[in-house]
PDB file of N, CA and C in Angstrom:
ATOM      1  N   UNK A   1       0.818  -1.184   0.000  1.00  0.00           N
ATOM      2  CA  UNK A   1       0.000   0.000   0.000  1.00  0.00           C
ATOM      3  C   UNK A   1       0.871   1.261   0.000  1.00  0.00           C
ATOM      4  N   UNK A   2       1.729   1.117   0.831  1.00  0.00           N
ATOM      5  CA  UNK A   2       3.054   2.346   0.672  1.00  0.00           C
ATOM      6  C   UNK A   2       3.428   2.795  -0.555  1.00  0.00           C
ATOM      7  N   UNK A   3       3.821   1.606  -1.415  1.00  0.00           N
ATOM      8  CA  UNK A   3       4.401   1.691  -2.433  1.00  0.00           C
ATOM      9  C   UNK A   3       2.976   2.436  -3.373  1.00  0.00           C
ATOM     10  N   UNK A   4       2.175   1.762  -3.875  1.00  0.00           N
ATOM     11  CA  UNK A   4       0.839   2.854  -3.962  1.00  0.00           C
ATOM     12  C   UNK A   4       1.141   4.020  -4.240  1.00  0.00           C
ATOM     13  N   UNK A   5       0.766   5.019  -2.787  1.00  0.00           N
ATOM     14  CA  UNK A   5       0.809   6.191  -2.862  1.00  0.00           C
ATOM     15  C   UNK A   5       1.776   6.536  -2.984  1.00  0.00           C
ATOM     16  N   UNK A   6       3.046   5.824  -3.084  1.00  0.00           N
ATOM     17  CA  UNK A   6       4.082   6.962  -3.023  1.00  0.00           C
ATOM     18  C   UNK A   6       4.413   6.921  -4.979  1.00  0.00           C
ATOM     19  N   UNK A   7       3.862   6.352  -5.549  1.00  0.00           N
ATOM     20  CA  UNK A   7       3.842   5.708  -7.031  1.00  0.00           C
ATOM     21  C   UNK A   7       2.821   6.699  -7.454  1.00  0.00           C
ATOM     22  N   UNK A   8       1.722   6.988  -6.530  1.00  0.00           N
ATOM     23  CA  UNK A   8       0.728   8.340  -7.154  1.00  0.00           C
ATOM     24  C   UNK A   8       1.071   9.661  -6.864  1.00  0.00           C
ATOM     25  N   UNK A   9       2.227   9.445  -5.345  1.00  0.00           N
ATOM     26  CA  UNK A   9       2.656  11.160  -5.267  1.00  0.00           C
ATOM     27  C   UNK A   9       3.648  11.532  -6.312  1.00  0.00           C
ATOM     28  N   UNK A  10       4.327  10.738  -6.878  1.00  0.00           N
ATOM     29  CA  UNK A  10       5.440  10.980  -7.654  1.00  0.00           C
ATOM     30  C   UNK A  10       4.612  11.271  -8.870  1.00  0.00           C
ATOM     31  N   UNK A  11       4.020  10.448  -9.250  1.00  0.00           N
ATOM     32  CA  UNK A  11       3.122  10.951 -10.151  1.00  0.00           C
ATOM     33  C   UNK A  11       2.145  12.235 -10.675  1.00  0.00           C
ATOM     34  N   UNK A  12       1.620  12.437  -9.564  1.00  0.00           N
ATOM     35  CA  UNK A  12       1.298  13.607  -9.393  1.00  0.00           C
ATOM     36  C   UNK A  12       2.504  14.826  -9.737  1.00  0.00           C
ATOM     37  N   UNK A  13       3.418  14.979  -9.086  1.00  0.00           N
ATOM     38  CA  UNK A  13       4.508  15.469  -9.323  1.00  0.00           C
ATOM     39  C   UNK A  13       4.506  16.265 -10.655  1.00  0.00           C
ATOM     40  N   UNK A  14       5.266  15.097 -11.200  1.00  0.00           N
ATOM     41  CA  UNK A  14       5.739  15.005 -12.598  1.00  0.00           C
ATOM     42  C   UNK A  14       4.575  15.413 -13.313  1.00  0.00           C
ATOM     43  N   UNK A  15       2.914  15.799 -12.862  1.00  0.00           N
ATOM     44  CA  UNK A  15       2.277  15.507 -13.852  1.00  0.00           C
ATOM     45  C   UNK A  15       1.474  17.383 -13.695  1.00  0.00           C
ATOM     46  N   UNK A  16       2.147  17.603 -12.695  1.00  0.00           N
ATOM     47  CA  UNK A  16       1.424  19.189 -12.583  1.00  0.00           C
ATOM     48  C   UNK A  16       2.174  20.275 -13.673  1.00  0.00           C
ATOM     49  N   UNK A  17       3.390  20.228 -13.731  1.00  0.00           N
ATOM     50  CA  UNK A  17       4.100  21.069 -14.779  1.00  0.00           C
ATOM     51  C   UNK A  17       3.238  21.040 -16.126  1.00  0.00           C
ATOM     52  N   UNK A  18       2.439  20.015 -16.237  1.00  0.00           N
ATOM     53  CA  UNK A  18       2.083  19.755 -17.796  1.00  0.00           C
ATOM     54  C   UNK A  18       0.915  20.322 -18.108  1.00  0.00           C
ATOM     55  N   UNK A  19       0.034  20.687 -16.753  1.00  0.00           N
ATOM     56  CA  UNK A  19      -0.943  21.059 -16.880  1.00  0.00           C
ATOM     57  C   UNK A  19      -0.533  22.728 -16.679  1.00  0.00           C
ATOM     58  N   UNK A  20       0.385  23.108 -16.318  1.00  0.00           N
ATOM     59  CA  UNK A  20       0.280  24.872 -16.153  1.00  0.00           C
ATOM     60  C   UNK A  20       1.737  25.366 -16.963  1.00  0.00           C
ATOM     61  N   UNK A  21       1.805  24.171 -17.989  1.00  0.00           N
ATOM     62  CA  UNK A  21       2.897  24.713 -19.135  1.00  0.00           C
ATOM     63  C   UNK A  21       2.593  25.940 -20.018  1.00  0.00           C
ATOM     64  N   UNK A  22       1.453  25.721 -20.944  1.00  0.00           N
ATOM     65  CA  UNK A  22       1.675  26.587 -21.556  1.00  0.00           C
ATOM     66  C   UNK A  22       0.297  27.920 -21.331  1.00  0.00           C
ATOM     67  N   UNK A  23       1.162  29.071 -20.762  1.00  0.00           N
ATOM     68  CA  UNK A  23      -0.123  30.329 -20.591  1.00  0.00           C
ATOM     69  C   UNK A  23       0.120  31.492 -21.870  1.00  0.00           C
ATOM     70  N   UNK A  24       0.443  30.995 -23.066  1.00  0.00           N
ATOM     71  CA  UNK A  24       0.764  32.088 -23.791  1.00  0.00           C
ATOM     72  C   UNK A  24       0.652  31.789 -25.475  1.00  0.00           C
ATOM     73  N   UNK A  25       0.044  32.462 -26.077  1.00  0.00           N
ATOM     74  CA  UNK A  25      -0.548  31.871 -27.066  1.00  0.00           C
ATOM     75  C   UNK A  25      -0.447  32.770 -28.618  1.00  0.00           C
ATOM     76  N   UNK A  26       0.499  32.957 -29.429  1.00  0.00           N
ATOM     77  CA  UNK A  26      -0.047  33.828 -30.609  1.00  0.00           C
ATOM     78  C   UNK A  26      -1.536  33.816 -30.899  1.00  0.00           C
ATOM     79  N   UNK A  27      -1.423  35.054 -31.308  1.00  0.00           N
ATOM     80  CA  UNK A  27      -3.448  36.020 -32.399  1.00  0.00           C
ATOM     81  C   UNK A  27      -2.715  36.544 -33.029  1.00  0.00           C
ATOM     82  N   UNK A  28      -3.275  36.256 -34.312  1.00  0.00           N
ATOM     83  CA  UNK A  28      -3.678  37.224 -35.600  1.00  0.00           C
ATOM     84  C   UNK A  28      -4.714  37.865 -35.303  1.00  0.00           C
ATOM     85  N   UNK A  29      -4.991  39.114 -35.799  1.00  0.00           N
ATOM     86  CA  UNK A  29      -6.333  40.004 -36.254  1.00  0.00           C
ATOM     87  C   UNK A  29      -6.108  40.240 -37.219  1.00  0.00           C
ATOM     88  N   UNK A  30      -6.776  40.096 -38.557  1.00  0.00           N
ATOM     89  CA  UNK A  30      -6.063  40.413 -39.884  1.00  0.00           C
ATOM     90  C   UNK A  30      -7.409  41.908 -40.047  1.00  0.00           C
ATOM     91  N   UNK A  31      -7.941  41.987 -39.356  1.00  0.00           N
ATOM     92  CA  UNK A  31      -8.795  43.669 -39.139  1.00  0.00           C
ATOM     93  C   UNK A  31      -8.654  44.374 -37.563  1.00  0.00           C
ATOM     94  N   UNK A  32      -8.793  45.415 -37.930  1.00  0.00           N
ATOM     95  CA  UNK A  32      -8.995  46.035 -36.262  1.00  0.00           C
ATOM     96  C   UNK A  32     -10.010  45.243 -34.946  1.00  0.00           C
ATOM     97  N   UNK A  33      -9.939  44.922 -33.881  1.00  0.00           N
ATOM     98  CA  UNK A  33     -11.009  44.661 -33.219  1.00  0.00           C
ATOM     99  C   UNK A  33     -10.853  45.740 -32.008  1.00  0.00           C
ATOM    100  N   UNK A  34     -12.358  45.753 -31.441  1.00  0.00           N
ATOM    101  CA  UNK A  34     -12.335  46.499 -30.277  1.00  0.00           C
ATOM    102  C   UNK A  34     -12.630  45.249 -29.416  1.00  0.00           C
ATOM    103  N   UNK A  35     -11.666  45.660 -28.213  1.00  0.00           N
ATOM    104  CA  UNK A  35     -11.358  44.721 -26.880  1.00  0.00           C
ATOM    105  C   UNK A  35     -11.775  45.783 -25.514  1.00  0.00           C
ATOM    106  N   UNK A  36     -12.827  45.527 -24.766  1.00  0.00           N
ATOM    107  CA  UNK A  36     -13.108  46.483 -23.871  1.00  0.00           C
ATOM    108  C   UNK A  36     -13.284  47.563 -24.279  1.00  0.00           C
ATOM    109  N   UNK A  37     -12.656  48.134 -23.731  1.00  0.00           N
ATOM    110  CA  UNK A  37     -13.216  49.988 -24.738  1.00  0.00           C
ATOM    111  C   UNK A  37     -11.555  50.464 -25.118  1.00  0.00           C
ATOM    112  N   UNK A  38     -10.353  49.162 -25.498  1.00  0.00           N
ATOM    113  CA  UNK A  38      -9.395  49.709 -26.685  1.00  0.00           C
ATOM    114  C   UNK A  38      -9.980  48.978 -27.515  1.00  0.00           C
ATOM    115  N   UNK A  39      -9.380  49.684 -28.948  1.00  0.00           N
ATOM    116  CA  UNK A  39      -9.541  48.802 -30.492  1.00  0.00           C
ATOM    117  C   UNK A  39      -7.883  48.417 -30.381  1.00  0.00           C
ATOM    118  N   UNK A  40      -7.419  47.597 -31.120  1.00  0.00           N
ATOM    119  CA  UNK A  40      -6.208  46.798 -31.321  1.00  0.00           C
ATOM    120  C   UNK A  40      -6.124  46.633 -33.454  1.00  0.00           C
ATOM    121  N   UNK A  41      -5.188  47.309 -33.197  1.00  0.00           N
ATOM    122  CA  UNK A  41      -4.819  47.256 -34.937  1.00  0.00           C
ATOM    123  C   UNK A  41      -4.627  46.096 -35.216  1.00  0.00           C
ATOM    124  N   UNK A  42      -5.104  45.341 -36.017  1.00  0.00           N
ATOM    125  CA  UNK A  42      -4.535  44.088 -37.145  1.00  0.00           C
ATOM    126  C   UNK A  42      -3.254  44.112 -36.951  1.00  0.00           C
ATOM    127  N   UNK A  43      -2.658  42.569 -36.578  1.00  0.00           N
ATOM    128  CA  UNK A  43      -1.699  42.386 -37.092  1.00  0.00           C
ATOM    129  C   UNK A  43      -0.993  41.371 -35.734  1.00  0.00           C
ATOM    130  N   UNK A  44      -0.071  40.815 -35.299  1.00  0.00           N
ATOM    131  CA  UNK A  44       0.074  40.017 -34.671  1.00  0.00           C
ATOM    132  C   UNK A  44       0.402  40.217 -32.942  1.00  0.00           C
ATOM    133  N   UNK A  45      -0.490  39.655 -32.249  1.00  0.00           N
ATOM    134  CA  UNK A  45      -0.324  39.603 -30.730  1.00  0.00           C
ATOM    135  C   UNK A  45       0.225  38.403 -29.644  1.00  0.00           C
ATOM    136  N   UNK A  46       1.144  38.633 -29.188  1.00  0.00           N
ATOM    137  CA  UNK A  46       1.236  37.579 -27.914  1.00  0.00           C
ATOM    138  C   UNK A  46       0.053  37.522 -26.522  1.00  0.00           C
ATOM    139  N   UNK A  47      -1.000  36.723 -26.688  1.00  0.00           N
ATOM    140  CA  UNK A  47      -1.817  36.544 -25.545  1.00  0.00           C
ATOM    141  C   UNK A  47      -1.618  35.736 -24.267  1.00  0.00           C
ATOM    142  N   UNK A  48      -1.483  36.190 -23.462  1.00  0.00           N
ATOM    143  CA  UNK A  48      -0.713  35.763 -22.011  1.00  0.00           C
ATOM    144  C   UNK A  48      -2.094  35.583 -20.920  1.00  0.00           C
ATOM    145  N   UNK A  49      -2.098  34.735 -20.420  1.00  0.00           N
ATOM    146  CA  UNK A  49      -3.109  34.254 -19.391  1.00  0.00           C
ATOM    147  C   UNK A  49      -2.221  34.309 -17.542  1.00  0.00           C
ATOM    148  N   UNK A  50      -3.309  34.382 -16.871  1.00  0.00           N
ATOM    149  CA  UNK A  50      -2.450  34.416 -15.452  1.00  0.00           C
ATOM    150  C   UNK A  50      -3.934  33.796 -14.630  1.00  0.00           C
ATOM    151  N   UNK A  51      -3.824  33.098 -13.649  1.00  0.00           N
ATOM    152  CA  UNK A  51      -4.867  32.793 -12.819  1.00  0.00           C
ATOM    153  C   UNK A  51      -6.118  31.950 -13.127  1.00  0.00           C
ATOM    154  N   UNK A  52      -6.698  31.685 -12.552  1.00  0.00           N
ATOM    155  CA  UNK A  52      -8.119  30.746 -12.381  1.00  0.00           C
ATOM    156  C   UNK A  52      -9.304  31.199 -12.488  1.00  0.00           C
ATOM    157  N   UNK A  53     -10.261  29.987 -13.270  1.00  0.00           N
ATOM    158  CA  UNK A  53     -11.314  30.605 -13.037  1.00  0.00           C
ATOM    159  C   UNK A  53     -12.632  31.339 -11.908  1.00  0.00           C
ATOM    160  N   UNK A  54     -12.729  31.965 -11.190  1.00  0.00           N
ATOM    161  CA  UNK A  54     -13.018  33.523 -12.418  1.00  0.00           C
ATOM    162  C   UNK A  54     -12.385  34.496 -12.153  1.00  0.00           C
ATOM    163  N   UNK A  55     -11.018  34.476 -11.730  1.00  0.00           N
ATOM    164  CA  UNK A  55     -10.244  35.397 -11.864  1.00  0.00           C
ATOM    165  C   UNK A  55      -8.997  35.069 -12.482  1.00  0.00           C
ATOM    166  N   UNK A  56      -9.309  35.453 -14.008  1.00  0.00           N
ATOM    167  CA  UNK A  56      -7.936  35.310 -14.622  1.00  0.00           C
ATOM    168  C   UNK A  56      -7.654  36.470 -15.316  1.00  0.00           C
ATOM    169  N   UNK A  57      -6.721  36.989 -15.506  1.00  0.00           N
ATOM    170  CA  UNK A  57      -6.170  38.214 -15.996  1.00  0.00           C
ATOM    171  C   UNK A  57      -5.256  37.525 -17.428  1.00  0.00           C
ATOM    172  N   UNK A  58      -5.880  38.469 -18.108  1.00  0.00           N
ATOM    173  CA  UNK A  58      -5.468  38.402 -19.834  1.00  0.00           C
ATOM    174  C   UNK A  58      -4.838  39.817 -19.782  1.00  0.00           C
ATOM    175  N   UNK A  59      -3.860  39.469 -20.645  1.00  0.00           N
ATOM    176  CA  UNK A  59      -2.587  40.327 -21.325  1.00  0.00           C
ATOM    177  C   UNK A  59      -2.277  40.391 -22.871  1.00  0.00           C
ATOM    178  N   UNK A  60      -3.034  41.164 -24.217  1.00  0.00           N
ATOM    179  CA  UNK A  60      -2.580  40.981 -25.305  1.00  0.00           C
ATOM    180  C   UNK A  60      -1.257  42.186 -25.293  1.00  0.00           C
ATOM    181  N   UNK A  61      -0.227  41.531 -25.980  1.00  0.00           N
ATOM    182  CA  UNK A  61       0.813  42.705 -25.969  1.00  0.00           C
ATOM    183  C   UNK A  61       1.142  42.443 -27.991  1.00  0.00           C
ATOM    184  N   UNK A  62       1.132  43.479 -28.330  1.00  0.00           N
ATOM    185  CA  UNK A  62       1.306  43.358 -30.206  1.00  0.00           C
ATOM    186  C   UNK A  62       3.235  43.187 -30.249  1.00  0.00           C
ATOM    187  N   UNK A  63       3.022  41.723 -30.927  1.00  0.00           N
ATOM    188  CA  UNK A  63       4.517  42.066 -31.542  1.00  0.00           C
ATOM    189  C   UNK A  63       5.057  43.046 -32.262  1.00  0.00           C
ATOM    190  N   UNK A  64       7.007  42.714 -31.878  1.00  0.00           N
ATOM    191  CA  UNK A  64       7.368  43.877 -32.564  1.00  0.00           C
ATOM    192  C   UNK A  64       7.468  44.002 -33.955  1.00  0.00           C
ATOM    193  N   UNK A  65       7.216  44.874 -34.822  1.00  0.00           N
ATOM    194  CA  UNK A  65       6.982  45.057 -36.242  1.00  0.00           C
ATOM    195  C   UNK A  65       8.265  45.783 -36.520  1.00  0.00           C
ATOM    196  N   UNK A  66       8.861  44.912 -37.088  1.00  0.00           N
ATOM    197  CA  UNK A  66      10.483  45.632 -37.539  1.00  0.00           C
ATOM    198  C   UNK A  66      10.441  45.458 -39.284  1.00  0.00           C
ATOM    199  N   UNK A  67      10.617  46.567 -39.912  1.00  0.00           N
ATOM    200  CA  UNK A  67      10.915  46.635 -41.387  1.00  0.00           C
ATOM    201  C   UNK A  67      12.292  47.057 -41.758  1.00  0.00           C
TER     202      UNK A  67
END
């Protein structure tokens, strides 16, 4: 029985990183949208997540546009 749980704590372990890997996500807008009361120009964003539901805080930040 020892062996058991200590076979599910390890498990557990190893298995939480996988679930809170990835909080960050490319967007396209290939038109303007309005988000709250900004509009956001077309064109490419990094969307970043933080927290649980129902308090999670969103972050779009626009990549950099280098010509």
């Amino acid at each position: 029985m020892k062996r058991f749980f200590a076979f599910a704590f390890i498990l557990a372990l190893v298995s939480i990183p996988a679930f809170a890997a990835n909080k960050a996500a490319p967007v396209r807008f290939s038109s303007a949208v309005t988000v709250g009361s900004s509009t956001l120009l077309a064109g490419d964003y990094k969307l970043t997540y933080d927290g649980t539901a129902p308090n999670v805080h969103v972050t779009l930040v626009q990549k950099d546009v280098s010509h």
